[in-house]
Protein backbone atom coordinates (compact mmCIF):
# COMPACT_ATOMS: atom_id res chain seq x y z
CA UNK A 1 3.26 2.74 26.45
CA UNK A 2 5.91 0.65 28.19
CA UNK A 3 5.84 -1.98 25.68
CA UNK A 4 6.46 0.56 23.16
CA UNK A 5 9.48 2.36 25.16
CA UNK A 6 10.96 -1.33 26.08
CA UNK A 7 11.20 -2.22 22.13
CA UNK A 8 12.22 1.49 21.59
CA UNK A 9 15.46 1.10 24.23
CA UNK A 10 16.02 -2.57 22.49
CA UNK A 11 16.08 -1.28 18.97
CA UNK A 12 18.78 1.30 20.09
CA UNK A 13 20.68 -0.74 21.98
CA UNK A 14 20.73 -2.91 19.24
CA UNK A 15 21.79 -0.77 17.03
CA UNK A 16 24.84 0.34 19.08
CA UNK A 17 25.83 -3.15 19.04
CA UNK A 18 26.14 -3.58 15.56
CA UNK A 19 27.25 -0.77 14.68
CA UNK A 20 25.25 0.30 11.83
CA UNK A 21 22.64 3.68 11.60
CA UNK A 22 19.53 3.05 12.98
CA UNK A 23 16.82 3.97 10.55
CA UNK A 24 19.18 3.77 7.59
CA UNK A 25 20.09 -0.31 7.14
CA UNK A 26 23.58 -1.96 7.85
CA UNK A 27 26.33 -1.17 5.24
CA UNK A 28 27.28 -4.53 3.50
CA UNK A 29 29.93 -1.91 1.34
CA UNK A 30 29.84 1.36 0.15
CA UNK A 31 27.07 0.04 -2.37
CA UNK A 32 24.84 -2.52 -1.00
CA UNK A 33 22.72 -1.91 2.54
CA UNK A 34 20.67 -3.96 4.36
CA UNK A 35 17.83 -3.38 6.17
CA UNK A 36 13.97 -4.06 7.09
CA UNK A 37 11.17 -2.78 9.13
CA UNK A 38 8.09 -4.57 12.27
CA UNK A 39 4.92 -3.53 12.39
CA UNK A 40 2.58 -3.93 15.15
CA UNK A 41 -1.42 -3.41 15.60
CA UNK A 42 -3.70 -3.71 18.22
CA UNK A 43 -7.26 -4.19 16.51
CA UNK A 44 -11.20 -3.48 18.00
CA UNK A 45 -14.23 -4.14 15.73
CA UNK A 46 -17.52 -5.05 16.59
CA UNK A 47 -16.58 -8.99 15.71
CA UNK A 48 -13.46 -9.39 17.35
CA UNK A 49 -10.44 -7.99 19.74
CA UNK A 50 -6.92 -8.75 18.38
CA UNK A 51 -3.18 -8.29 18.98
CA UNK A 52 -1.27 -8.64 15.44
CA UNK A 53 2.67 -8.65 14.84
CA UNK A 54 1.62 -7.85 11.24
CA UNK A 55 4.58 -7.08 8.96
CA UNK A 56 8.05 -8.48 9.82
CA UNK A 57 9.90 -7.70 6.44
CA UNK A 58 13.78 -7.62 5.31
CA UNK A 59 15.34 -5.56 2.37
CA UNK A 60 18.67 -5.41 0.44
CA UNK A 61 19.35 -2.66 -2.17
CA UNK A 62 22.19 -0.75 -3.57
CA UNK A 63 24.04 0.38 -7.10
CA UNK A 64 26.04 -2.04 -8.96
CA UNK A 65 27.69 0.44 -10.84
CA UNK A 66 26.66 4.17 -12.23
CA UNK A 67 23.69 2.85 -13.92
CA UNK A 68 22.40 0.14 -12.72
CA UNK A 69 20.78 -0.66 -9.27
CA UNK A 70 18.47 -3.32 -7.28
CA UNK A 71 16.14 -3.94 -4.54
CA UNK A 72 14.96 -7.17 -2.84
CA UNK A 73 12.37 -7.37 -0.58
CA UNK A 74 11.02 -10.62 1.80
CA UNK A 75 7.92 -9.95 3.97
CA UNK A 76 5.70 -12.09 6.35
CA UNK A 77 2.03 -10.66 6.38
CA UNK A 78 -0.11 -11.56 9.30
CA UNK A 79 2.99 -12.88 11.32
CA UNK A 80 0.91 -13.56 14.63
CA UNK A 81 -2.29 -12.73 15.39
CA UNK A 82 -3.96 -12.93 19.56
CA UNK A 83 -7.94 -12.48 19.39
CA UNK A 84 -8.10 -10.92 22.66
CA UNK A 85 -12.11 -11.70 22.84
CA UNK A 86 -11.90 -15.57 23.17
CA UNK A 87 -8.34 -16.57 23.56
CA UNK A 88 -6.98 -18.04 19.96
CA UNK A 89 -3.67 -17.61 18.26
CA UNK A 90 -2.64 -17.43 14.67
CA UNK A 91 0.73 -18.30 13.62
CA UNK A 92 1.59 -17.64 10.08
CA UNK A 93 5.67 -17.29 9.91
CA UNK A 94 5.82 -17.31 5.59
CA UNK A 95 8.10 -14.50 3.97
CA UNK A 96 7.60 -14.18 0.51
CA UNK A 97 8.45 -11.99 -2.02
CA UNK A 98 7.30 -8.62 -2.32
CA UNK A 99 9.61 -7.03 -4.43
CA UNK A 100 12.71 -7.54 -6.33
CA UNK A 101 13.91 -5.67 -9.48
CA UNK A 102 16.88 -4.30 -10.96
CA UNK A 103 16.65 -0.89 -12.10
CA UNK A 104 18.49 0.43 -15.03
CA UNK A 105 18.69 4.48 -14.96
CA UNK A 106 20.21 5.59 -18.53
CA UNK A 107 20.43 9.33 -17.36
CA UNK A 108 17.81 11.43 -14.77
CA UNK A 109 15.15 11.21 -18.04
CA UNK A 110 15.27 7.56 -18.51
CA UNK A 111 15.27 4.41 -16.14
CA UNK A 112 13.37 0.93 -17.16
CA UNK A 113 12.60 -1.57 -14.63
CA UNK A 114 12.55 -4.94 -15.23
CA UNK A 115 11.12 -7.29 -11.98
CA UNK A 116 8.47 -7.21 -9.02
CA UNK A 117 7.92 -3.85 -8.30
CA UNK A 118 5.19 -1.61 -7.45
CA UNK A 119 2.36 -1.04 -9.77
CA UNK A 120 2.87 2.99 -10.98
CA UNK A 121 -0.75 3.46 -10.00
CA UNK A 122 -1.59 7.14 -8.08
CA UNK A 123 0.32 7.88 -5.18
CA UNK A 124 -0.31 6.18 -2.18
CA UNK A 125 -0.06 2.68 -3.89
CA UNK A 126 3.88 3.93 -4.25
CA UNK A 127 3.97 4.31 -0.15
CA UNK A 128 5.13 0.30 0.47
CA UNK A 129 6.62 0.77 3.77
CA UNK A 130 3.89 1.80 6.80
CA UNK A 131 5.82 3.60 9.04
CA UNK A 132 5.98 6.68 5.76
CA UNK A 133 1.80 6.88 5.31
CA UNK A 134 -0.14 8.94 7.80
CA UNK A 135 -2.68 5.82 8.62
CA UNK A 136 -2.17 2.35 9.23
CA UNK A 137 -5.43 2.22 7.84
CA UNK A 138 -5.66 2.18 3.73
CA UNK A 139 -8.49 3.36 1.38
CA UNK A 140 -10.50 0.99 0.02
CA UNK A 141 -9.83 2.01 -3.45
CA UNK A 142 -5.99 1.07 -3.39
CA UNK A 143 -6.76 -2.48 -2.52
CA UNK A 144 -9.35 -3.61 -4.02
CA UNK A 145 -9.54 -1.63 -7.87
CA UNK A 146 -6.00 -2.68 -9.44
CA UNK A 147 -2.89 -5.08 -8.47
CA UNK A 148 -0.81 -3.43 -6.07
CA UNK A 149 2.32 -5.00 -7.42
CA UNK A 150 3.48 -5.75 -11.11
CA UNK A 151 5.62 -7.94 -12.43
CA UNK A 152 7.43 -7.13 -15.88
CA UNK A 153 8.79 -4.27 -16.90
CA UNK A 154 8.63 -0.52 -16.06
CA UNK A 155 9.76 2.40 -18.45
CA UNK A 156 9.70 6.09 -16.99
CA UNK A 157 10.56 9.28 -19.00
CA UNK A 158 10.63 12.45 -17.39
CA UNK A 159 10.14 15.73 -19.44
CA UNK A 160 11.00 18.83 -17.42
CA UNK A 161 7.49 18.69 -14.97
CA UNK A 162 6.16 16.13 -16.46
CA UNK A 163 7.03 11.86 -15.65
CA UNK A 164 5.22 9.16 -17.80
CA UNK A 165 5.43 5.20 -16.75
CA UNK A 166 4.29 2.81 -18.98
CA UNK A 167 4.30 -0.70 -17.38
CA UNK A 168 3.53 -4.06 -18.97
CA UNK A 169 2.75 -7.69 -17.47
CA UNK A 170 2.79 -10.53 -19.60
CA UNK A 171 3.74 -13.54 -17.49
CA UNK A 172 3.24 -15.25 -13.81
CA UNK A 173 3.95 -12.90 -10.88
CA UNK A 174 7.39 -13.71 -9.41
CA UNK A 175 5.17 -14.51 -5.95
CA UNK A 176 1.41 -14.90 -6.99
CA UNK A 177 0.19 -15.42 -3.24
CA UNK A 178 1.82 -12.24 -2.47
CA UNK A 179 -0.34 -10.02 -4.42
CA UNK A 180 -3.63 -8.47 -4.02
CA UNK A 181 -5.21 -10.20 -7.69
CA UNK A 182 -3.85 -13.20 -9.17
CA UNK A 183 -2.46 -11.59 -11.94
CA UNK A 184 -0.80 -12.90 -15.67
CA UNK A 185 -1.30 -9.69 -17.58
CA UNK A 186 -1.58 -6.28 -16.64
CA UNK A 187 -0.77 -2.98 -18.84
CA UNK A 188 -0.96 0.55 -17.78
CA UNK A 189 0.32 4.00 -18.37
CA UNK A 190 0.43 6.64 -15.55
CA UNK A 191 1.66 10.57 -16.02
CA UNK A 192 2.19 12.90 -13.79
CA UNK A 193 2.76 16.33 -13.34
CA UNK A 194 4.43 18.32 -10.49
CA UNK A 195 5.11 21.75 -9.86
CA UNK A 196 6.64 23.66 -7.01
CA UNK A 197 4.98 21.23 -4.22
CA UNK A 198 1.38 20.32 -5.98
CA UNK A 199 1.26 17.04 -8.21
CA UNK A 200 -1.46 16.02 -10.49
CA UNK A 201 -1.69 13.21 -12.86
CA UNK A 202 -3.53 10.17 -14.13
CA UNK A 203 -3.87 6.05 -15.01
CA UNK A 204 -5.26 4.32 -17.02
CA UNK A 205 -4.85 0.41 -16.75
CA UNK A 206 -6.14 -3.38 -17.75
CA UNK A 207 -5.52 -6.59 -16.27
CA UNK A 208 -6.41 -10.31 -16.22
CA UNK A 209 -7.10 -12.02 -12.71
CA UNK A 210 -7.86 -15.94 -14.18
CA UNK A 211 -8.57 -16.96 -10.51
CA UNK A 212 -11.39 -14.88 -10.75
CA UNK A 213 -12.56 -15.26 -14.49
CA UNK A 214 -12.04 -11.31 -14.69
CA UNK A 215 -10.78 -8.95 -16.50
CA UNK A 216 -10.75 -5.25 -15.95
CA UNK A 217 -10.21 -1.73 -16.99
CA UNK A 218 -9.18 0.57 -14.63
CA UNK A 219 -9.07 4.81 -15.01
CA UNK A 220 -7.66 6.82 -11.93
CA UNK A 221 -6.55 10.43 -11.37
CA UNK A 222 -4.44 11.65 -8.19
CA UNK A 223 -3.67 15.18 -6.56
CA UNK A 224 -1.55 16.01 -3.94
CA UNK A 225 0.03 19.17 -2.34
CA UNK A 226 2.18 19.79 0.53
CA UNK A 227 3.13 23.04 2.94
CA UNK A 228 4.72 23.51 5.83
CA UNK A 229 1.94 22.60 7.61
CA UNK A 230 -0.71 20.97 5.80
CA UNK A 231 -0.90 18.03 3.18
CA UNK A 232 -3.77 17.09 0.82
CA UNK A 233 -4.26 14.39 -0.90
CA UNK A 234 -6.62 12.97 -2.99
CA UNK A 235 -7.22 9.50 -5.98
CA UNK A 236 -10.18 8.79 -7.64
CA UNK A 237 -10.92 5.76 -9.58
CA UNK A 238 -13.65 3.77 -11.73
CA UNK A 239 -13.17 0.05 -13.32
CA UNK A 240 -15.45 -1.93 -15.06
CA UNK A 241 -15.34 -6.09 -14.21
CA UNK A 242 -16.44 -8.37 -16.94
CA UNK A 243 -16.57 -12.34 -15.85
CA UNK A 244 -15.95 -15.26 -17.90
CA UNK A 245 -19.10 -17.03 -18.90
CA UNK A 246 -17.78 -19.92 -17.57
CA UNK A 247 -17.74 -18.89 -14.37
CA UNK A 248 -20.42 -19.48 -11.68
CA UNK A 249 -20.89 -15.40 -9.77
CA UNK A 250 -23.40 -16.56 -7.17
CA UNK A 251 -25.99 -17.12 -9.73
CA UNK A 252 -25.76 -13.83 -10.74
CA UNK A 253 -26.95 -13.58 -14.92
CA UNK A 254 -25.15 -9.94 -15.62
CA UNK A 255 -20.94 -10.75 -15.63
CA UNK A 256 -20.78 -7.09 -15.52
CA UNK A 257 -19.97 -4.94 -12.71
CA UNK A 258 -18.37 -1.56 -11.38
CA UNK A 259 -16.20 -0.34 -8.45
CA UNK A 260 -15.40 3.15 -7.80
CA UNK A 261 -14.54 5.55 -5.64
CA UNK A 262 -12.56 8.68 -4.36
CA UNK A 263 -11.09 9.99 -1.22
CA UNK A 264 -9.72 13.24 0.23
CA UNK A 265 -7.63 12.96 2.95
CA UNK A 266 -6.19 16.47 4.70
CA UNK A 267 -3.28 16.00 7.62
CA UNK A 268 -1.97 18.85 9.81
CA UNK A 269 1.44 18.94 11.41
CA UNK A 270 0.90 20.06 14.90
CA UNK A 271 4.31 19.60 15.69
CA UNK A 272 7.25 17.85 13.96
CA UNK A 273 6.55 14.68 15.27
CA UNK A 274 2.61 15.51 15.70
CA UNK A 275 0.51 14.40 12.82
CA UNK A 276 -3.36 14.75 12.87
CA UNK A 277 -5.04 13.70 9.96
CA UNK A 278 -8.76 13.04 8.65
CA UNK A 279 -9.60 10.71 5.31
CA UNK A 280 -13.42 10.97 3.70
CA UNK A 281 -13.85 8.06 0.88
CA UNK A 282 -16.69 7.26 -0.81
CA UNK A 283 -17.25 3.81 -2.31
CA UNK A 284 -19.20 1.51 -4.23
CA UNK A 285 -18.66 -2.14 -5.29
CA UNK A 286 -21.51 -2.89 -7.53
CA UNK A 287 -21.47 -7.20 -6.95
CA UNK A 288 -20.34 -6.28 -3.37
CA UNK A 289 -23.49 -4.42 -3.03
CA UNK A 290 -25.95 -7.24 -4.31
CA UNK A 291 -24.43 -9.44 -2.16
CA UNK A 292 -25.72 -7.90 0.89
CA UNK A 293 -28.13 -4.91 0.33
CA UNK A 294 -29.76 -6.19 -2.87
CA UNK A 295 -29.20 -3.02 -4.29
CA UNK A 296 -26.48 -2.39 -6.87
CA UNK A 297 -25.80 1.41 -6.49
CA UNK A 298 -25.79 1.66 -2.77
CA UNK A 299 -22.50 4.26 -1.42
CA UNK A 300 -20.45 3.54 1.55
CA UNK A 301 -18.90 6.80 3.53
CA UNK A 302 -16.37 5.88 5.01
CA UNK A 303 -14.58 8.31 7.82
CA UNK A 304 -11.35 8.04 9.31
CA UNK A 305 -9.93 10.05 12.12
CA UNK A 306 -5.76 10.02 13.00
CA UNK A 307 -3.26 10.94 15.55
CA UNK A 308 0.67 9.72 14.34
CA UNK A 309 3.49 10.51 16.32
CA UNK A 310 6.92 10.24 14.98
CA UNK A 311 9.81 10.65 17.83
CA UNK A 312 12.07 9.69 14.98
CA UNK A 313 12.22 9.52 11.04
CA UNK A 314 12.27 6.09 10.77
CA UNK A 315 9.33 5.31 14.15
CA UNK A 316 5.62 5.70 13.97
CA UNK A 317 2.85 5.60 16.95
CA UNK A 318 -0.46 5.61 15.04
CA UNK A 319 -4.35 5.74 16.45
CA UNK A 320 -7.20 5.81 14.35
CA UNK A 321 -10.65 5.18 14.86
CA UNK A 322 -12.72 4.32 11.34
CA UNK A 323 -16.25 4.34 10.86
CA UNK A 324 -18.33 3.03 7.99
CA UNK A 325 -22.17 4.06 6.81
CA UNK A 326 -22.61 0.47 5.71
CA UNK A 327 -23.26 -2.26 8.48
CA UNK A 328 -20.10 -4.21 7.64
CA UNK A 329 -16.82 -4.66 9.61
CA UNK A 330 -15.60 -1.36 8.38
CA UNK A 331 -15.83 0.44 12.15
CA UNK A 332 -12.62 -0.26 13.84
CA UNK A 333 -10.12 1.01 16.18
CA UNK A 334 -6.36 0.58 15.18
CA UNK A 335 -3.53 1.54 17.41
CA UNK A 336 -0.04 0.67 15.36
CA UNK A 337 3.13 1.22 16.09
CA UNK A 338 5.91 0.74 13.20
CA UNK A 339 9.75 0.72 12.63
CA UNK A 340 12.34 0.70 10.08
CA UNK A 341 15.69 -0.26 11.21
């Protein structure tokens, strides 16, 4: 806990120095602001110990004018990593791009986005920065069923309740190596509905990884509700693979596979800067599965328990402790601490 109260009292005194609102970015004017956000992890698996500076990232956004706005993001992903169990370092100092669009907002019905941005897939995939989720930890199924980031174009109509995006990918990714799938073309079309504070909607997506040799349809529905003490949430999703024939899928003869899963994740606010929270997910990755159980339709229950305590907005302290019903590296004990300055 010192280390944590040491680069507390730094950040503050910092941001006395410079004068600008801690939490809330440095004015450049009375339009642009500048800003970023750290995060740390300490990591325990069964493999391996480790000490991670894992996010350093930088941002710059604002309005040009009445209509039209921009954001610009630079990150550095695995900045340093110390395995505490035999002694090696990683050093990995490379910001890239995560996202950078310009945003044009005809009136509060209509706004097209035209850029990196995120992919308008369920709800958590729309949380980029880590000190705003309840775990440091993320489901499986936002990772590893459709690309987390999109670059084209992004139209959204709202219609009282209701909010559609329709988002379309027909050229390289601004920053390819910065992207969970190497993607080229991707098309989807998300809607949403919210009422008083419960939201419910849907996806339905494709996309073309040509690393892989694979392309993939993707369908995904989301629910979420919030009170004054208690937030549920919930995304469910199913996609169907299919691998070029040209492709070697360790000497597998079917080229066609599944992933899918759900999870349900419940968190109770014990306190305003008190955050329990529990996740159940259920998971299955049919090629995964052959790999190493031989068995194509085997499930993986995954738990995850979580304490997050915010002293501030803009600061989060977060244990968890994961376990997995597979024997994989999926049991593991994160503590995290994040900021946005």
């Amino acid at each position: 806990m010192r280390f944590f109260s040491s680069l507390i009292l730094f950040l503050l005194v910092c941001a006395n120095v410079m004068s600008y609102d801690f939490g809330y970015g440095y004015e450049v004017n009375d339009k642009i602001t500048a800003g970023g956000y750290i995060s740390t992890k300490y990591k325990n698996t069964s493999e391996k110990e480790e000490l991670e500076l894992d996010d350093i990232a930088f941002l710059i956004y604002g309005d040009l004018n009445d209509r039209f706005s921009f954001l610009f993001e630079l990150e550095s992903a695995g900045t340093y990593i110390h395995y505490l169990n035999n002694g090696h370092a990683e050093k990995n100092i490379d910001f890239q791009v995560e996202r950078a669009y310009l945003q044009y907002s005809h009136n509060e019905y209509v706004s097209l986005r035209v850029g990196k941005f995120l992919a308008q897939v369920g709800l958590w995939n729309l949380i980029p920065i880590v000190v705003f989720r309840e775990t440091s930890q993320k489901p499986r199924i936002t990772t590893e069923i459709f690309p987390r980031f999109t670059t084209g174009a992004n139209l959204s109509i709202k219609a009282n309740n209701l909010k559609w995006d329709l988002f379309v990918q027909h050229n390289d990714d601004i920053d390819k190596d910065y992207n969970n799938f190497y993607v080229k073309e991707h098309y989807g079309v998300k809607g949403s509905y919210k009422i008083d504070q419960n939201t419910f909607g849907g996806n339905i997506g494709w996309f073309r990884d040509d690393f892989l040799g694979m392309d993939s349809y993707y369908y995904g529905i989301h629910a979420k509700r919030n009170t004054n003490k208690y937030k549920l949430h919930s995304e469910g999703y199913i996609a169907s693979l299919n691998y070029d024939s040209s492709k070697s899928i360790n000497m597998y003869t079917n080229r066609n596979f599944e992933k899918k899963g759900i999870f349900v994740q419940a968190t109770y606010e014990y306190s305003h800067p008190l955050h329990f929270t529990y996740r159940y997910e259920m998971y299955n990755d049919e090629m995964e599965n052959l790999e190493f159980y031989n068995r194509m339709d085997k499930l993986e229950s995954i738990n995850l328990l979580g304490l997050n305590y915010r002293p501030m907005y803009n600061m989060s302290l977060k244990v968890e402790y994961q376990t997995s019903s597979l024997e994989k590296n999926d049991d593991i004990g994160v503590v995290s601490f994040s900021v946005l300055f």
